[in-house]
C-alpha atoms as a PDB file:
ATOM      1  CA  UNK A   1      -1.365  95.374   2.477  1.00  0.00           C
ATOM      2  CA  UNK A   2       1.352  94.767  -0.350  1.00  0.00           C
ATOM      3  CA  UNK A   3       2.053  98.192  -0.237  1.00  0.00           C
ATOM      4  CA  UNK A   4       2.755  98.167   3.494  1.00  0.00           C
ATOM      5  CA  UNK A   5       5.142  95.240   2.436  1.00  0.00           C
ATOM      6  CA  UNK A   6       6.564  97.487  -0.132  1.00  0.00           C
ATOM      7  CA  UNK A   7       7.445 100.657   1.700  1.00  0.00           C
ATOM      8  CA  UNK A   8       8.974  98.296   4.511  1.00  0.00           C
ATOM      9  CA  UNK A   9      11.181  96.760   1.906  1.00  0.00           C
ATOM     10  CA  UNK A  10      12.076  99.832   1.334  1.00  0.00           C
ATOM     11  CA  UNK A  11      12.710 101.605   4.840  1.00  0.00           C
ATOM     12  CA  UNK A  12      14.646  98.645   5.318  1.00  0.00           C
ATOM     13  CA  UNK A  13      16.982  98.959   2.096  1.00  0.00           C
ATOM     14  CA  UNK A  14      17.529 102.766   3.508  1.00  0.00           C
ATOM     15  CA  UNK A  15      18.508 101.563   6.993  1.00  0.00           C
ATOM     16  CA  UNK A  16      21.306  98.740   5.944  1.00  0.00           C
ATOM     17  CA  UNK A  17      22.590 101.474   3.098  1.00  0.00           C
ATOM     18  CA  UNK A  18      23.566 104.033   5.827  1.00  0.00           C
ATOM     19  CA  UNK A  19      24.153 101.710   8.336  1.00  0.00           C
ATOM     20  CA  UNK A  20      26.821  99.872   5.796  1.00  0.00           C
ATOM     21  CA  UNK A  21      28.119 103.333   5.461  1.00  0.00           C
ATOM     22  CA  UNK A  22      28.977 104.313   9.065  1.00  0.00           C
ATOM     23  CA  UNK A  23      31.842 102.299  11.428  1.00  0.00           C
ATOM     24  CA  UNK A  24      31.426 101.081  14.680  1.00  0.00           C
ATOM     25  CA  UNK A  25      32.981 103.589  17.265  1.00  0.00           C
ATOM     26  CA  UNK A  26      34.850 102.106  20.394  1.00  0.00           C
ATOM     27  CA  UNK A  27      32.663 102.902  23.799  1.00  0.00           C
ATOM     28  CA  UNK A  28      33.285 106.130  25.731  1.00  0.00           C
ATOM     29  CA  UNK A  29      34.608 105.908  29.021  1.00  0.00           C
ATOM     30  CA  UNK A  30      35.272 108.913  31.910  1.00  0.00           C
ATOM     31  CA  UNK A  31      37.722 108.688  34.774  1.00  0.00           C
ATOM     32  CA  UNK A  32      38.022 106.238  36.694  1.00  0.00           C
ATOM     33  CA  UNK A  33      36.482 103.446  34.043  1.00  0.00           C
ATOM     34  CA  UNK A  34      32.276 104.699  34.335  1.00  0.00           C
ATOM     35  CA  UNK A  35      30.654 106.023  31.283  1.00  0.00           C
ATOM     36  CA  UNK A  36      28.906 108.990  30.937  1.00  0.00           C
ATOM     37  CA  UNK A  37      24.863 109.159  30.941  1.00  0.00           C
ATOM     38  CA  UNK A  38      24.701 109.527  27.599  1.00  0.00           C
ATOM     39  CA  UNK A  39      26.835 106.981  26.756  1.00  0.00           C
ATOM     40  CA  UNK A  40      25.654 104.267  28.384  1.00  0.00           C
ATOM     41  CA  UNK A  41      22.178 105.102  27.691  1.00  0.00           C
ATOM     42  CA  UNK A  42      22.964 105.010  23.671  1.00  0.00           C
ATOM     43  CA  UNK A  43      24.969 101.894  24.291  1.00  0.00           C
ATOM     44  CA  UNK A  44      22.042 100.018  25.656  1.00  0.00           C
ATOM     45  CA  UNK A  45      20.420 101.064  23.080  1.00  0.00           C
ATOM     46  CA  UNK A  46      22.626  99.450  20.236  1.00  0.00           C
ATOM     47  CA  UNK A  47      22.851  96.119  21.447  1.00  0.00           C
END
């Protein structure tokens, strides 16, 4: 079990590093004001 605890410690430290290093990225809009499929799907993802 503390090794679980470990490794998640771990993934965790990984995940904040790179997600430190990125930016956050206005939303993508088409014509006329609807987003794309892909879009929106990614942004409902992130929230």
């Amino acid at each position: 079990m503390k090794f679980k605890s470990n490794s998640t410690d771990f993934f965790s430290r990984i995940v904040n590093w790179l997600s430190e290093l990125g930016s956050d990225r206005p939303l993508i809009n088409r014509k006329g004001g609807s987003q794309d499929p892909f879009s929106k799907l990614m942004n409902r993802i992130s929230r």
